[in-house]
PDB file of N, CA and C in Angstrom:
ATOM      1  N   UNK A   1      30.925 -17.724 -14.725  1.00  0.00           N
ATOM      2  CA  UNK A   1      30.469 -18.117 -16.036  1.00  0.00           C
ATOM      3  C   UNK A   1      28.947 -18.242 -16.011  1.00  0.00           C
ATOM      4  N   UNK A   2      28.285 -17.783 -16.796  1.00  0.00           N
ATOM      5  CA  UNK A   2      26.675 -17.732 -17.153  1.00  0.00           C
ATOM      6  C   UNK A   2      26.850 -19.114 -17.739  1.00  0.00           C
ATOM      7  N   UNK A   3      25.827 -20.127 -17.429  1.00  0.00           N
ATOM      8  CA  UNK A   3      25.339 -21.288 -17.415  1.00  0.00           C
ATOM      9  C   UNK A   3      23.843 -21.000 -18.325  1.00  0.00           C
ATOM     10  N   UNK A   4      23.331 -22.162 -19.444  1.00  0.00           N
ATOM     11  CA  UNK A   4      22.257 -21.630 -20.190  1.00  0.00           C
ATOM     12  C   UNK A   4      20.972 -22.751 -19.084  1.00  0.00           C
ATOM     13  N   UNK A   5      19.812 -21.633 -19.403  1.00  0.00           N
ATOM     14  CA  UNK A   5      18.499 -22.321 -18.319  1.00  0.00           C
ATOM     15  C   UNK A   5      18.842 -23.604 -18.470  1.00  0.00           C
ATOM     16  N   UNK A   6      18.748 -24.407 -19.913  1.00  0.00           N
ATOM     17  CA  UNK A   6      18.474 -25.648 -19.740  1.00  0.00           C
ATOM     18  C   UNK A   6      19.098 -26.757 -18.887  1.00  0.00           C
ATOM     19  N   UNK A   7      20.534 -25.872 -18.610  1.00  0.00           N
ATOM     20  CA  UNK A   7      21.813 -27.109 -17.916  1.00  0.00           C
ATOM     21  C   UNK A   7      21.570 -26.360 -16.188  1.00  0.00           C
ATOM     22  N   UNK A   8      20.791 -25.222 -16.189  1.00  0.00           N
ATOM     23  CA  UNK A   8      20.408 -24.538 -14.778  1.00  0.00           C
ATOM     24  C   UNK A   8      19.599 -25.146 -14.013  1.00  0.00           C
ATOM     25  N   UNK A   9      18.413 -26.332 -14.546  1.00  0.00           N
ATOM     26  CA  UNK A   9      17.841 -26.542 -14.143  1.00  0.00           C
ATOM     27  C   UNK A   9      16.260 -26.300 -14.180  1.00  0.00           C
ATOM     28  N   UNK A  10      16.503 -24.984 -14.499  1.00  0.00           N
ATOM     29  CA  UNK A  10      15.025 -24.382 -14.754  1.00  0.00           C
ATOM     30  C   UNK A  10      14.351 -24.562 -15.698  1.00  0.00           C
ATOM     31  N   UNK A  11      12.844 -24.908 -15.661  1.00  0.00           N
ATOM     32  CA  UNK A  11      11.966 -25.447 -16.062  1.00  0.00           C
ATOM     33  C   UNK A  11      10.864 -24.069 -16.678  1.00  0.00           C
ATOM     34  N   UNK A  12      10.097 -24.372 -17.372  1.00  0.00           N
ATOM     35  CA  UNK A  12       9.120 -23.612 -18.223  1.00  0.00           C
ATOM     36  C   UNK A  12       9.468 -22.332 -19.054  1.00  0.00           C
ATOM     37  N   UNK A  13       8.652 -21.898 -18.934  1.00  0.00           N
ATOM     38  CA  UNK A  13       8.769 -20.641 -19.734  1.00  0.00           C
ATOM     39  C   UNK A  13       9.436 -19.712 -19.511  1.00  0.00           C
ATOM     40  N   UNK A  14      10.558 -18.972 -20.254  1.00  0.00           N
ATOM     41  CA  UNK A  14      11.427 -18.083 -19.236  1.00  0.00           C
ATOM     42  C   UNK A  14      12.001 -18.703 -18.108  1.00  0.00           C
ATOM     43  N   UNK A  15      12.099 -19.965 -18.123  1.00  0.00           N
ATOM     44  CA  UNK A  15      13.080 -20.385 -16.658  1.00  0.00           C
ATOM     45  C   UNK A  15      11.780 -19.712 -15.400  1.00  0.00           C
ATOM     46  N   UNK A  16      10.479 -19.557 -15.752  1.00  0.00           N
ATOM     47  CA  UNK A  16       9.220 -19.624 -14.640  1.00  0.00           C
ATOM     48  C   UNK A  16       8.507 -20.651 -14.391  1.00  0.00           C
ATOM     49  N   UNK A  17       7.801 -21.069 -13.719  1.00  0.00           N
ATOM     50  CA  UNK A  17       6.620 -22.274 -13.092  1.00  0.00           C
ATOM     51  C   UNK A  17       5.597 -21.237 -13.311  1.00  0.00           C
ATOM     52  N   UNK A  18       5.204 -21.747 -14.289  1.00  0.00           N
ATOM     53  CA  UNK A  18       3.774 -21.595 -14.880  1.00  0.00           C
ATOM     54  C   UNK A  18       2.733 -21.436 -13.434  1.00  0.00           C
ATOM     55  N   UNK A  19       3.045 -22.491 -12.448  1.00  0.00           N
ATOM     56  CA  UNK A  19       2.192 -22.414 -11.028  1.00  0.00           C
ATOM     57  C   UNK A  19       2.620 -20.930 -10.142  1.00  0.00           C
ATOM     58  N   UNK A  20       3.648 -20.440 -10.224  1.00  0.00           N
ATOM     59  CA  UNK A  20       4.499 -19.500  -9.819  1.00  0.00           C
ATOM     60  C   UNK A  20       3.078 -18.044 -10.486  1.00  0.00           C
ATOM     61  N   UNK A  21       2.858 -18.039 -11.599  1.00  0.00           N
ATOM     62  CA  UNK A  21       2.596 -16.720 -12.605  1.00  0.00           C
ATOM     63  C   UNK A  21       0.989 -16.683 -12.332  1.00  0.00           C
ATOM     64  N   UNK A  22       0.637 -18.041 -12.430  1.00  0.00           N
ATOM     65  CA  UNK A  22      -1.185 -18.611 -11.906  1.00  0.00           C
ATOM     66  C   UNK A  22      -1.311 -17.912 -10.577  1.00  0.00           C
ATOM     67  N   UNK A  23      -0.515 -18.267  -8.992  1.00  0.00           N
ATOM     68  CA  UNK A  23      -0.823 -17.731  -8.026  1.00  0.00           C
ATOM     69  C   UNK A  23      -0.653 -16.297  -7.918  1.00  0.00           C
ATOM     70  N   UNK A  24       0.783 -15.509  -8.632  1.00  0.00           N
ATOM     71  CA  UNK A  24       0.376 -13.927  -8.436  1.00  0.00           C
ATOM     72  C   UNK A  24      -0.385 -13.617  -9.540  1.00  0.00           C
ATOM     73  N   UNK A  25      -1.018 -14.291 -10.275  1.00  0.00           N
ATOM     74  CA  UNK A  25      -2.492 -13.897 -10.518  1.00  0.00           C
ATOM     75  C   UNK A  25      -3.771 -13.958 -10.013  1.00  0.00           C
ATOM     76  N   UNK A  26      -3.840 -15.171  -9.493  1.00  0.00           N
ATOM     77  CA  UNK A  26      -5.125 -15.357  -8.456  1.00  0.00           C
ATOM     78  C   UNK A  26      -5.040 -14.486  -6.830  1.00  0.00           C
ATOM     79  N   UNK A  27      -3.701 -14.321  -6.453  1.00  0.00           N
ATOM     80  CA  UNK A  27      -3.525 -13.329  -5.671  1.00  0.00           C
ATOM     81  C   UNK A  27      -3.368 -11.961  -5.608  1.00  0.00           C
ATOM     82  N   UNK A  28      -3.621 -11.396  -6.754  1.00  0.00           N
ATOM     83  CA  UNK A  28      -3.994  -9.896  -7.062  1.00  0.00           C
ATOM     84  C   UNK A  28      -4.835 -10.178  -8.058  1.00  0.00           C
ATOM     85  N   UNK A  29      -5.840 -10.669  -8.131  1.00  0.00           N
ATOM     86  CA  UNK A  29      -7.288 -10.614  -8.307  1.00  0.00           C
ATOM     87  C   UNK A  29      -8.197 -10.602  -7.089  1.00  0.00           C
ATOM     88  N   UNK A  30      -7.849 -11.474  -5.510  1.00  0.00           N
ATOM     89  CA  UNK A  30      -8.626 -11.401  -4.981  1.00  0.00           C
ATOM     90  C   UNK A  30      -8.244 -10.078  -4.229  1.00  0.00           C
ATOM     91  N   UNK A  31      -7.055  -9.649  -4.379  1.00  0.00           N
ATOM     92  CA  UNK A  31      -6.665  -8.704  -3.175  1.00  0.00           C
ATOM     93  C   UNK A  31      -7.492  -7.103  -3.867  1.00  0.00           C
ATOM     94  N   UNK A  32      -7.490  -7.322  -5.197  1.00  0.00           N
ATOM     95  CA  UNK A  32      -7.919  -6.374  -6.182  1.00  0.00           C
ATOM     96  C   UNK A  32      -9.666  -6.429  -5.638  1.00  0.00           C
ATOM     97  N   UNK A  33     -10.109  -7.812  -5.900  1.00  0.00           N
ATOM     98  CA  UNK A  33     -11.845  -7.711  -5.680  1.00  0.00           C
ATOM     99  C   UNK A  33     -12.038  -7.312  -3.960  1.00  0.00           C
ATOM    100  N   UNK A  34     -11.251  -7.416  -3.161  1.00  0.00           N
ATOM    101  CA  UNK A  34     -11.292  -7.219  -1.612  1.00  0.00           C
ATOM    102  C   UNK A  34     -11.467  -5.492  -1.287  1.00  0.00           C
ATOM    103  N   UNK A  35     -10.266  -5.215  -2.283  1.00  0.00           N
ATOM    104  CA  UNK A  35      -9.964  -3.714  -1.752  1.00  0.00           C
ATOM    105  C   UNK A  35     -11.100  -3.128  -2.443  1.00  0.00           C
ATOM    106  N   UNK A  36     -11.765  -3.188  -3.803  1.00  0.00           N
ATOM    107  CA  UNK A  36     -12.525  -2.566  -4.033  1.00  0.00           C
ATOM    108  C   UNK A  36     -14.147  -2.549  -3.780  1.00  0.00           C
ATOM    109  N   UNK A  37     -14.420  -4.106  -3.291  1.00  0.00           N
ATOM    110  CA  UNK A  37     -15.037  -4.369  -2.750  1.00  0.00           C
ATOM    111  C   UNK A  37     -15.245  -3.520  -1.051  1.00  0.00           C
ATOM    112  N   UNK A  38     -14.427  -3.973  -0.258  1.00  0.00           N
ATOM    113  CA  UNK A  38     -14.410  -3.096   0.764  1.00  0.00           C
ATOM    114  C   UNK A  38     -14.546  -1.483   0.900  1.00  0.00           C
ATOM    115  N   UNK A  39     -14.062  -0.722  -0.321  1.00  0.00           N
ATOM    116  CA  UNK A  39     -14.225   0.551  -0.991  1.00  0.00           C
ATOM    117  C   UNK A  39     -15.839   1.004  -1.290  1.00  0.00           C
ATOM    118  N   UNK A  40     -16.095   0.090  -1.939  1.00  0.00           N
ATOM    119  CA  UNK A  40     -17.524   0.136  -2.287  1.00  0.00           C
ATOM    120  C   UNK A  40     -18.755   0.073  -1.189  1.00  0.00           C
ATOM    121  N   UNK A  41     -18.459  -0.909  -0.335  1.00  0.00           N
ATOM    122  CA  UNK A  41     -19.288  -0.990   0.820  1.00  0.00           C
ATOM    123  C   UNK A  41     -19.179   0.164   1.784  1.00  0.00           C
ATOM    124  N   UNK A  42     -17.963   0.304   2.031  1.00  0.00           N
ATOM    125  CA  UNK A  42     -17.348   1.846   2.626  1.00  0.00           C
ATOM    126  C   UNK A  42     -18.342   2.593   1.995  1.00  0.00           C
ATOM    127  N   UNK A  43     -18.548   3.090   1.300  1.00  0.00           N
ATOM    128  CA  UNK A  43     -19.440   4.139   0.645  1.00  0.00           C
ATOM    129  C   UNK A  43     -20.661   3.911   0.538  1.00  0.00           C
ATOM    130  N   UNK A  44     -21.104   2.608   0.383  1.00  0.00           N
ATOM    131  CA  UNK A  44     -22.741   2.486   0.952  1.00  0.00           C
ATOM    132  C   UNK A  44     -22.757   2.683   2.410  1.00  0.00           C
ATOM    133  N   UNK A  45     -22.008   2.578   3.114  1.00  0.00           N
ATOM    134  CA  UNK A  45     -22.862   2.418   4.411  1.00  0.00           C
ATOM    135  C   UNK A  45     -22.807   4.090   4.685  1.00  0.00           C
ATOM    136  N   UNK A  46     -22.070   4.977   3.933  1.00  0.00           N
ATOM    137  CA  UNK A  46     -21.640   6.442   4.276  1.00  0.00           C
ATOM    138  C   UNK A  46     -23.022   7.134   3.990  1.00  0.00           C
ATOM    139  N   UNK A  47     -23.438   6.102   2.957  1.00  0.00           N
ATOM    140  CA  UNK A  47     -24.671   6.755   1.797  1.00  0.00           C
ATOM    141  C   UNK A  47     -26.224   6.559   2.922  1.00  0.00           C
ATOM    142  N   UNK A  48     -25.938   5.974   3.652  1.00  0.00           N
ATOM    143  CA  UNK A  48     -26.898   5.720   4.596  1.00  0.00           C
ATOM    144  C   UNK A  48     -27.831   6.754   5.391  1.00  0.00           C
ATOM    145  N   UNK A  49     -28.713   6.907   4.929  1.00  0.00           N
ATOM    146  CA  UNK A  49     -29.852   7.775   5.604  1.00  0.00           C
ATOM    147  C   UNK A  49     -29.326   9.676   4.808  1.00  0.00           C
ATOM    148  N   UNK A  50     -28.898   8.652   3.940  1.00  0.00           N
ATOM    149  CA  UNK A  50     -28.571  10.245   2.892  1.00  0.00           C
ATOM    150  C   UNK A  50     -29.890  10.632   2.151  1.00  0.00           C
ATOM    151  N   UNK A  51     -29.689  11.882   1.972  1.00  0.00           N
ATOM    152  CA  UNK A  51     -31.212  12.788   1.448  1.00  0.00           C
ATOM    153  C   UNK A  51     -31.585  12.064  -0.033  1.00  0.00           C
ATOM    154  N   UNK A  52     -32.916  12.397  -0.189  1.00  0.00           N
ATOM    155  CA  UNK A  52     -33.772  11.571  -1.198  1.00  0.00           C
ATOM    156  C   UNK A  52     -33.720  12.683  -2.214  1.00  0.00           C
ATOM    157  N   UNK A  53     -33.747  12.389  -3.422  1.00  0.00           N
ATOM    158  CA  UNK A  53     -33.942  12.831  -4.905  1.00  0.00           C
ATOM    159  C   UNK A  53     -35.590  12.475  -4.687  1.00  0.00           C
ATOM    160  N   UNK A  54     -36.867  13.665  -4.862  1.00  0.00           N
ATOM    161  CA  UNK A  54     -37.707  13.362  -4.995  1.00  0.00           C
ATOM    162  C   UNK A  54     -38.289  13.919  -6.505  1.00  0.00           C
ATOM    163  N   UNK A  55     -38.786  13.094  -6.813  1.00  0.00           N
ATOM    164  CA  UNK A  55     -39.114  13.986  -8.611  1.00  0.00           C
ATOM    165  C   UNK A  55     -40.783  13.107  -8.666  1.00  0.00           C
ATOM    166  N   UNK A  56     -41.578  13.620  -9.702  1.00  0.00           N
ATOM    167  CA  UNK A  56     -43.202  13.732  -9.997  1.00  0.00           C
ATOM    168  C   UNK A  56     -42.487  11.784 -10.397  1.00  0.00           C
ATOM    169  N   UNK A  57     -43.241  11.112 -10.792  1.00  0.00           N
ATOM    170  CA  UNK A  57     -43.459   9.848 -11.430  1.00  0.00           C
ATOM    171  C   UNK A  57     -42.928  10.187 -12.871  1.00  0.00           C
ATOM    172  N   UNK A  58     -42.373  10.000 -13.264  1.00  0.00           N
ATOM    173  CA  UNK A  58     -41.986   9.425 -14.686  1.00  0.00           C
ATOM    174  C   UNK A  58     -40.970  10.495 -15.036  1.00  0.00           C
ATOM    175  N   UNK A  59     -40.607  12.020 -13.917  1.00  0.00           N
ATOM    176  CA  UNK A  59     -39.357  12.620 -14.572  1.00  0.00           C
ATOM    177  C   UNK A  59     -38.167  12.026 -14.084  1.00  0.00           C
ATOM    178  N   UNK A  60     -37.398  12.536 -14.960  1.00  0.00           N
ATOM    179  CA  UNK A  60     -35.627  12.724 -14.737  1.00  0.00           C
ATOM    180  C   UNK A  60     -35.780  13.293 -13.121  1.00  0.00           C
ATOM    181  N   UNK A  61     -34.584  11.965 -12.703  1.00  0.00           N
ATOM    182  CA  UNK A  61     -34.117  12.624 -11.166  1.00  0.00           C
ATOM    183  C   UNK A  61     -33.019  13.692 -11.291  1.00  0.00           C
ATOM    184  N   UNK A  62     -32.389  13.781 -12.097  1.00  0.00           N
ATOM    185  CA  UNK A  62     -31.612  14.609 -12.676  1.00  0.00           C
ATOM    186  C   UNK A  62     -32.400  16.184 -13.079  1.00  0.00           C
ATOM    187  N   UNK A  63     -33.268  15.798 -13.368  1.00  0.00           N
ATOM    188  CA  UNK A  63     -34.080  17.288 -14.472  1.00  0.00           C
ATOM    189  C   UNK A  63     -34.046  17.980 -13.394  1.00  0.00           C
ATOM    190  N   UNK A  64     -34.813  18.925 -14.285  1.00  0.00           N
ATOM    191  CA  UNK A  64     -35.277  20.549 -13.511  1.00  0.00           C
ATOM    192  C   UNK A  64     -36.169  20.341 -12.401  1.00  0.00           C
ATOM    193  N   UNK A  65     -36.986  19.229 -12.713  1.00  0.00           N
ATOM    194  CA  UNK A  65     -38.016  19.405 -11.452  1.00  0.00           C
ATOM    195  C   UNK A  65     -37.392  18.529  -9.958  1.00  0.00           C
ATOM    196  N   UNK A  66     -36.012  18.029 -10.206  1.00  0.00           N
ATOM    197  CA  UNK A  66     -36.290  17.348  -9.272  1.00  0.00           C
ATOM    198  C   UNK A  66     -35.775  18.132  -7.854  1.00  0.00           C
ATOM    199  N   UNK A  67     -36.034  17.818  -6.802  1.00  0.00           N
ATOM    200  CA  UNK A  67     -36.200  17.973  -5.604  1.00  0.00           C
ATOM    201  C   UNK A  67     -35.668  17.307  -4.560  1.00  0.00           C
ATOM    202  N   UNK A  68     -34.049  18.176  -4.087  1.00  0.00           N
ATOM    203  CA  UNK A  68     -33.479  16.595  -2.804  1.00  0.00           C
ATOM    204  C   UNK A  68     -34.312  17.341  -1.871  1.00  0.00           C
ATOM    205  N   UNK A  69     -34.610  16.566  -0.874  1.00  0.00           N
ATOM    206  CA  UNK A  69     -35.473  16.536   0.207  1.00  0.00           C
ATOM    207  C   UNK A  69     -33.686  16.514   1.649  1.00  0.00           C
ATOM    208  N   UNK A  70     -34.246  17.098   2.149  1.00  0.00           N
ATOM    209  CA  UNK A  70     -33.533  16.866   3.343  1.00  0.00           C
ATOM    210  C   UNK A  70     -33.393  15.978   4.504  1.00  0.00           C
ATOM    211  N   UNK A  71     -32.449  15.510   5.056  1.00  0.00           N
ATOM    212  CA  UNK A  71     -32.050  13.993   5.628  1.00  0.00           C
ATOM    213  C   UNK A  71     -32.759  14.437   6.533  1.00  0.00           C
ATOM    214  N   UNK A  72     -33.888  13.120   7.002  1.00  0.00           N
ATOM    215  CA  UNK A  72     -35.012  13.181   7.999  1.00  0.00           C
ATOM    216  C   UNK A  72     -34.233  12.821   9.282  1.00  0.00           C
ATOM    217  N   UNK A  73     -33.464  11.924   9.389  1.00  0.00           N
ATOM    218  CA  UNK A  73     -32.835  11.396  10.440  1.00  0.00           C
ATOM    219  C   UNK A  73     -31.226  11.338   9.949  1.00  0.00           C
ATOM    220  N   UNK A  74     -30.804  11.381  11.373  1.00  0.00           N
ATOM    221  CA  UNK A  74     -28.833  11.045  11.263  1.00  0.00           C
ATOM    222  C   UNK A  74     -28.832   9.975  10.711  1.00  0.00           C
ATOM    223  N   UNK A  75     -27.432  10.001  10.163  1.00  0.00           N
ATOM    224  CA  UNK A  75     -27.147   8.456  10.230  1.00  0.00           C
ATOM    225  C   UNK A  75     -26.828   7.830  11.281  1.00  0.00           C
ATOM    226  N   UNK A  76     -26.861   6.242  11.130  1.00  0.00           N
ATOM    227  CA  UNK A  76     -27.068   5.528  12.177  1.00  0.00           C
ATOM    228  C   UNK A  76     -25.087   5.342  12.663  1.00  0.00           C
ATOM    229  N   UNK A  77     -25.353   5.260  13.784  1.00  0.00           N
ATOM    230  CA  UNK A  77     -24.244   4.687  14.553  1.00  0.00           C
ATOM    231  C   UNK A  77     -23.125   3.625  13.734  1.00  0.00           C
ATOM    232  N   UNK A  78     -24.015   2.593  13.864  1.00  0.00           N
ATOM    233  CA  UNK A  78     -23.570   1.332  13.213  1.00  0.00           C
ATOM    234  C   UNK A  78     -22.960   1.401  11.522  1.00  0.00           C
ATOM    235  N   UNK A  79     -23.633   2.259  11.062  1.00  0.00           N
ATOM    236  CA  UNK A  79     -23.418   2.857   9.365  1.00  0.00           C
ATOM    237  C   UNK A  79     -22.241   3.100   9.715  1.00  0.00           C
ATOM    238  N   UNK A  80     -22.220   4.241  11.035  1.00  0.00           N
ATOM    239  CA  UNK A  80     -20.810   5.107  10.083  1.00  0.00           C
ATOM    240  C   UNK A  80     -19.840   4.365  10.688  1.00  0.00           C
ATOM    241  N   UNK A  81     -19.507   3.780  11.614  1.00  0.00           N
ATOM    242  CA  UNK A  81     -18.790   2.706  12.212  1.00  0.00           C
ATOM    243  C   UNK A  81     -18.040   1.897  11.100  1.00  0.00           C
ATOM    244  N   UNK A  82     -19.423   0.913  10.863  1.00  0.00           N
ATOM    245  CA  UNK A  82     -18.962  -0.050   9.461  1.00  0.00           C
ATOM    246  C   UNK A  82     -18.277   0.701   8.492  1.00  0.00           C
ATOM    247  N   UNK A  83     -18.458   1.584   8.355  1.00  0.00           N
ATOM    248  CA  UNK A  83     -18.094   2.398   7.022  1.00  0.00           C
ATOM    249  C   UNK A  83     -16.550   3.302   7.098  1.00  0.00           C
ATOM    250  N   UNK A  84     -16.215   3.491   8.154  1.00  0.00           N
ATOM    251  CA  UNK A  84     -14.871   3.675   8.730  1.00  0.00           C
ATOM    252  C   UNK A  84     -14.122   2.353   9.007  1.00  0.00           C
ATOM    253  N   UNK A  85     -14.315   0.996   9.115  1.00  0.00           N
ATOM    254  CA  UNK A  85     -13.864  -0.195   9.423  1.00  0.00           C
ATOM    255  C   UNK A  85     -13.965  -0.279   8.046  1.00  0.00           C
ATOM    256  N   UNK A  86     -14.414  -0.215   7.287  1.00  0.00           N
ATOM    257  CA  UNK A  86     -13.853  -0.939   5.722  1.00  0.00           C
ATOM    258  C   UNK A  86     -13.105   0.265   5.118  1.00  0.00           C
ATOM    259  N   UNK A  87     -13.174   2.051   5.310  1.00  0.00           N
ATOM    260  CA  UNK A  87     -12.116   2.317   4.644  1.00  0.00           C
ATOM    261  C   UNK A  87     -10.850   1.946   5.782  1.00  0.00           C
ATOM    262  N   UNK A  88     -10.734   1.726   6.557  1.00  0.00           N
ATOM    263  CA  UNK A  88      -9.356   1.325   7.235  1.00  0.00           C
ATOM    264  C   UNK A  88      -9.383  -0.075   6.801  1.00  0.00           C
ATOM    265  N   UNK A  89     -10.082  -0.790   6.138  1.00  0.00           N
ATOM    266  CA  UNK A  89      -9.198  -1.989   5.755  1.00  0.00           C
ATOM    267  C   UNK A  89      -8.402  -1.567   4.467  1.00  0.00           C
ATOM    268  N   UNK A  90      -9.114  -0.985   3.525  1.00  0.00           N
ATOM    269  CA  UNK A  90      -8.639  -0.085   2.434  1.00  0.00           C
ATOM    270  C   UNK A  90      -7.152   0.137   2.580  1.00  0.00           C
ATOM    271  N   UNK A  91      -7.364   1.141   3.829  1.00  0.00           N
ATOM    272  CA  UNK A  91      -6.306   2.505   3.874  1.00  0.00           C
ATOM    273  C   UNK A  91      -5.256   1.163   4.512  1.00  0.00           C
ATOM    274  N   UNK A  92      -5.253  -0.212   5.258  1.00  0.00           N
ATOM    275  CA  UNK A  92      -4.035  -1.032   5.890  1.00  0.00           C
ATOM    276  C   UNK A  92      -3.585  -1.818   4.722  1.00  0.00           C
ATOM    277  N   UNK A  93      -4.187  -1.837   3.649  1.00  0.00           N
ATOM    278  CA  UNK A  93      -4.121  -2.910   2.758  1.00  0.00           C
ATOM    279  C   UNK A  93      -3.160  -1.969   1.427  1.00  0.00           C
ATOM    280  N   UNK A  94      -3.620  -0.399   1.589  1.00  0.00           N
ATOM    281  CA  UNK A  94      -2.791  -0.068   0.747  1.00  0.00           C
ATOM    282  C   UNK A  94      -1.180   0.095   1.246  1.00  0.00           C
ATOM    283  N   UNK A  95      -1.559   0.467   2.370  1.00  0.00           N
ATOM    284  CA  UNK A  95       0.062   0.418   3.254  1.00  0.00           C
ATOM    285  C   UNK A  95       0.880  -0.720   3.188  1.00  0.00           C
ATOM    286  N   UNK A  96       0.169  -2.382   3.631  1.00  0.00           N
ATOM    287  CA  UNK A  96       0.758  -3.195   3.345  1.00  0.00           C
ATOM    288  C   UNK A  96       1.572  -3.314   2.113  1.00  0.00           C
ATOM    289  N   UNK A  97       0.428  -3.187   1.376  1.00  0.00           N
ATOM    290  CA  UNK A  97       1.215  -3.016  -0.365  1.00  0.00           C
ATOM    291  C   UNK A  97       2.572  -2.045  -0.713  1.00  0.00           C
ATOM    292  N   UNK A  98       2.579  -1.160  -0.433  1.00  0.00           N
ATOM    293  CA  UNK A  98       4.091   0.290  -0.083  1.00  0.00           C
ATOM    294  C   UNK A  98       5.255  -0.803   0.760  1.00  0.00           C
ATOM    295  N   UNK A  99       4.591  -1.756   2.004  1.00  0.00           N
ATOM    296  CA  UNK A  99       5.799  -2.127   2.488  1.00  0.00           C
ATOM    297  C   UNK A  99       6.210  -3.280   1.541  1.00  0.00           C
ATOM    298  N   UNK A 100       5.384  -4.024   1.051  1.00  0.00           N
ATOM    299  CA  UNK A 100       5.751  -5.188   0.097  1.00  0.00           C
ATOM    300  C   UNK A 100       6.844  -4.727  -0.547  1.00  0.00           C
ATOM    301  N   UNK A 101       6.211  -3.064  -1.592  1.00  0.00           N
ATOM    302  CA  UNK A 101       6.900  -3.216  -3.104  1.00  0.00           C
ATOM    303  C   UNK A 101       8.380  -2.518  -2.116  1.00  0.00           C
ATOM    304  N   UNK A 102       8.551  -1.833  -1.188  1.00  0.00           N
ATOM    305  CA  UNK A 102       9.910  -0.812  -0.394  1.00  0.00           C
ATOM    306  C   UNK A 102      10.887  -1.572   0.036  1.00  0.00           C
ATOM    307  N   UNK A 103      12.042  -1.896  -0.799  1.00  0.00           N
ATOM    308  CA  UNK A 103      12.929  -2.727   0.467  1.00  0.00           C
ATOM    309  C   UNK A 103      13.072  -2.270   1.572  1.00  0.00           C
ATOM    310  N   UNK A 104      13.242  -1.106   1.445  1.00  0.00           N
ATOM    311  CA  UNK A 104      14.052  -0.027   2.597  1.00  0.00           C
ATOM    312  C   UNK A 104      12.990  -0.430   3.937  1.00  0.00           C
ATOM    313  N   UNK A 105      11.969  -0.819   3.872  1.00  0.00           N
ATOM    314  CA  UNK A 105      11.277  -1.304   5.072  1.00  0.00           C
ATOM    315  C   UNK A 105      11.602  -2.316   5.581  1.00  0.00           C
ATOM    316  N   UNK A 106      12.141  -3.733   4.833  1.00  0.00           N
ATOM    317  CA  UNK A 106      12.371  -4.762   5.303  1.00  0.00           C
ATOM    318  C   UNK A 106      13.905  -5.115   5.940  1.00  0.00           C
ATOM    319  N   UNK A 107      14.598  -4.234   6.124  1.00  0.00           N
ATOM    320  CA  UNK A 107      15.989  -4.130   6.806  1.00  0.00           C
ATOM    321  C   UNK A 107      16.473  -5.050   6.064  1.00  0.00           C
ATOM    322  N   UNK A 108      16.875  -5.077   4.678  1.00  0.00           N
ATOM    323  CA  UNK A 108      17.637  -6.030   4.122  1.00  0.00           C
ATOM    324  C   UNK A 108      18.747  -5.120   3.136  1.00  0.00           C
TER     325      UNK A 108
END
């Protein structure tokens, strides 16, 4: 027999805890600002000792006149390092996420 929420026990909205809906919100906001955050830095440090846009004073780096110049030096060690350590936090964090949403991973 189906029993109605109120004699079930359950409390708030939809038979949810309002505290319940707050944390998987604050917890895919930070996991959201992490991954893209980490994404972003990933790509600065890639951008590192990358060739210069040189253009006259006051044109478009974009326009006709401008001029990439060629990378004077490699990039550094440490750049591309860092920059492979944050897309692998990326690339573990999206995996984690696949095993979360997959039952079929959790042997149940």
């Amino acid at each position: 027999m189906i029993t109605p929420l109120e004699s079930a026990g359950a409390s708030g909205w939809l038979g949810t805890e309002a505290g319940s809906i707050l944390l998987v919100f604050v917890v895919g906001l930070a996991a959201t600002l992490i991954i893209v955050g980490l994404y972003a830095l990933g790509i600065r440090f890639f951008a590192v000792g990358a060739p210069d846009i040189r253009v006259p004073d006051g044109d478009d780096p974009e326009g006709p006149t401008a001029v990439v110049a060629p990378r004077e030096t490699p990039r550094p060690l440490p750049a591309t390092m860092a920059g492979l350590v944050c897309f692998a936090g990326v690339a573990a964090a999206v995996v984690y996420g696949i095993y979360l949403v997959i039952p079929l991973f959790h042997g149940k």
